[in-house]
Protein backbone atom coordinates (compact mmCIF):
# COMPACT_ATOMS: atom_id res chain seq x y z
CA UNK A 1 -0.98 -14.40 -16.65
CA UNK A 2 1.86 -13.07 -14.51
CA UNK A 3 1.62 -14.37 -10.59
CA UNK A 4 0.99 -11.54 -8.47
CA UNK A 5 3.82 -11.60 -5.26
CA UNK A 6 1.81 -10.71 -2.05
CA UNK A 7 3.73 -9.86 1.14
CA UNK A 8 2.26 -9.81 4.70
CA UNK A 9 4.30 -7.81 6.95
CA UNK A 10 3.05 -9.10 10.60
CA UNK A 11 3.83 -11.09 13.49
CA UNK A 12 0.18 -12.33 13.97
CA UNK A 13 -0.71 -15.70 12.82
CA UNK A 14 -4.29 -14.93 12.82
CA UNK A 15 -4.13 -12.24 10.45
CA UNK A 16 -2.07 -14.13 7.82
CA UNK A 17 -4.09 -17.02 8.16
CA UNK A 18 -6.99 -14.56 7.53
CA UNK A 19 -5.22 -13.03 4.20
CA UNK A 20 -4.02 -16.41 3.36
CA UNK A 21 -7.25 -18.11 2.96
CA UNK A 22 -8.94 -14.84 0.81
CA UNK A 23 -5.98 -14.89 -1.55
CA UNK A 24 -5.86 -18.97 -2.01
CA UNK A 25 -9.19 -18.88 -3.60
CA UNK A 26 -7.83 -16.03 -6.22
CA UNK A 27 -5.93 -17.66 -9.03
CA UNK A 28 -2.35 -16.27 -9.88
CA UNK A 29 -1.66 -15.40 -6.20
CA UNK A 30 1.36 -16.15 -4.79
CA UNK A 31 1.48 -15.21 -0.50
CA UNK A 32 4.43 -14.87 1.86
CA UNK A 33 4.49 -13.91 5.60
CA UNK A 34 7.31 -11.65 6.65
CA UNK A 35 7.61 -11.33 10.38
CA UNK A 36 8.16 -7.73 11.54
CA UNK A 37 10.51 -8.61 14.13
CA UNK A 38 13.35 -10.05 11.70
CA UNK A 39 16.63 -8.27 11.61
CA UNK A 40 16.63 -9.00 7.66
CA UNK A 41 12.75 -7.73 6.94
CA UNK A 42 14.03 -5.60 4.53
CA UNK A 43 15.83 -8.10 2.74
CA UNK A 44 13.46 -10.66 2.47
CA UNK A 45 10.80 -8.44 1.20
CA UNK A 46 13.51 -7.39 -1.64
CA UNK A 47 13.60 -11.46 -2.22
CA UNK A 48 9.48 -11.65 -3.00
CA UNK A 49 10.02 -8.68 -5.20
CA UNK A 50 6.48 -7.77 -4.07
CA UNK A 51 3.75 -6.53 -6.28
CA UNK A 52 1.90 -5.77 -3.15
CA UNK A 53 2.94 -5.57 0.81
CA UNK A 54 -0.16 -5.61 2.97
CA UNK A 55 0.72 -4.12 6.40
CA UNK A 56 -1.18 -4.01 10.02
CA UNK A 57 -1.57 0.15 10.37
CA UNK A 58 -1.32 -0.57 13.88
CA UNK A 59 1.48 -2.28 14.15
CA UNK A 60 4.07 -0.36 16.06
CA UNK A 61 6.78 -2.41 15.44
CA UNK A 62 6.95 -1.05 11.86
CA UNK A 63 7.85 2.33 13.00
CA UNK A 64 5.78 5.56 11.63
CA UNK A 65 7.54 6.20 8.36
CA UNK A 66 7.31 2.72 7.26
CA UNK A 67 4.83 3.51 4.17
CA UNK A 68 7.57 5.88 2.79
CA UNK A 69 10.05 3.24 3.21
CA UNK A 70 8.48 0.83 1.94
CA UNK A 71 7.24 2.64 -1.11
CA UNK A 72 10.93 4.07 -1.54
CA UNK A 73 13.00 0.53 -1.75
CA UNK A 74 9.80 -1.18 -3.64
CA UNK A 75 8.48 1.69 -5.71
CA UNK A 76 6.24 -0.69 -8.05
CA UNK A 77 4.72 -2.08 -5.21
CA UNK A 78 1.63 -0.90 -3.99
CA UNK A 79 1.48 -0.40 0.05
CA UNK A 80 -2.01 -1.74 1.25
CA UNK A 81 -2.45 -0.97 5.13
CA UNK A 82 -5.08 -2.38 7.03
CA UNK A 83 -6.74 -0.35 10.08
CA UNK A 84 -8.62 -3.06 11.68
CA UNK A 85 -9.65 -0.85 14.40
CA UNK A 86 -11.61 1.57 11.88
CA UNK A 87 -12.14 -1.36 9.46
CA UNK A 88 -10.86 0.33 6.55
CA UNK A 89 -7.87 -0.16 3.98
CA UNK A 90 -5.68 2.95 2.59
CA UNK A 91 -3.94 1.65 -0.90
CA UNK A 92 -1.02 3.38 -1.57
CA UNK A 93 1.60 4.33 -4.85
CA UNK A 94 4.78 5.59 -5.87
CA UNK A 95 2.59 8.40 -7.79
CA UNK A 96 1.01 12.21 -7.03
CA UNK A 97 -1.70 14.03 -9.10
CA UNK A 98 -0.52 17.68 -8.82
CA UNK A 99 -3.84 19.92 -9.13
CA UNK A 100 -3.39 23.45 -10.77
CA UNK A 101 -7.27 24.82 -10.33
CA UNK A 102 -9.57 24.80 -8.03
CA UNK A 103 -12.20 22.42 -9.52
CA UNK A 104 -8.62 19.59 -9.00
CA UNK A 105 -8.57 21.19 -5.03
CA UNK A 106 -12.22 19.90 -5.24
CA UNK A 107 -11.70 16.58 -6.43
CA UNK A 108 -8.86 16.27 -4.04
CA UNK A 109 -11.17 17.00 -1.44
CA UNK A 110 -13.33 14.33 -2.94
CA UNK A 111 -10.65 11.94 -3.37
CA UNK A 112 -11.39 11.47 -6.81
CA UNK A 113 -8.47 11.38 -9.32
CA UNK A 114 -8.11 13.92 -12.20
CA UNK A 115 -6.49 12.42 -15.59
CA UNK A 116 -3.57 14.35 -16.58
CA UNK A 117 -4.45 17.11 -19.41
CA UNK A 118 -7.34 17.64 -17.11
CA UNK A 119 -6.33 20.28 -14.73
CA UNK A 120 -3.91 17.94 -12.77
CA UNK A 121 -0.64 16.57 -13.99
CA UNK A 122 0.86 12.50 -12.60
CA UNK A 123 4.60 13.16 -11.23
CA UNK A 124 6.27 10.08 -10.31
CA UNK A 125 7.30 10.64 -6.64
CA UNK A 126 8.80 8.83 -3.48
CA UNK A 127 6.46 10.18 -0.85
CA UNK A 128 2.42 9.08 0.45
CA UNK A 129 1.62 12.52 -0.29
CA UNK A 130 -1.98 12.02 -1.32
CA UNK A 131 -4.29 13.94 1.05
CA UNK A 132 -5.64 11.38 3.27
CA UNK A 133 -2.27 9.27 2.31
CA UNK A 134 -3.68 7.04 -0.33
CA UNK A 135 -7.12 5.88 -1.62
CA UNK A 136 -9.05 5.15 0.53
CA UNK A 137 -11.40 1.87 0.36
CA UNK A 138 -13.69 0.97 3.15
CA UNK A 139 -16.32 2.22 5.91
């Protein structure tokens, strides 16, 4: 099995020491630490060639459109951003259901996920355009 290339983006040791230690017990894991503060984020990200990039939510370093920018120059990684204040994780994807009835508005509302051929079509997109922004996960 393929290693899966987690990246932390955060300046606070606590919190990757936190992620590190979850993931270490996981087999196949491979973890990096990118500090938000380095002029060459961008590029060292593009080095891990990420399957996932956890992010603080409340990190205002990152600036606000961050989860569209990431998602744009690393659109097979998923975005994964932690809200430790509301203790809940949003998971997001380069993807968008497009609903064309209203029982797909009502699973939307629901946050479940139609299949396509059911009312709702995938399109391939480079936005967080899912309602709430993502799937939600969490209390």
């Amino acid at each position: 099995m393929q290693n899966r290339r987690v990246v932390l983006l955060s300046n606070h040791s606590l919190l990757s020491a936190t992620i590190q230690s979850l993931l270490q017990n996981e087999a196949n894991f491979q973890f990096y630490t990118v500090a938000t503060d380095q002029p060459k984020m961008s590029s060292k990200i593009k080095q891990r060639n990420p399957h996932a990039i956890i992010i603080d939510s409340g990190d205002t370093s990152l600036g606000k459109d961050v989860i569209t920018h990431l998602l744009d120059q690393h659109p097979k990684a998923k975005v994964i951003a932690l809200n430790l204040d509301r203790r809940n994780i949003n998971v997001y994807g380069v993807h968008r259901v497009v609903n064309s009835d209203l029982n797909g508005l009502m699973d939307a509302i629901r946050g479940r996920r139609q299949l396509p051929g059911k009312g709702a079509h995938k399109k391939k997109t480079k936005s967080a355009d899912a309602g709430n922004g993502g799937e939600a996960m969490g209390t």
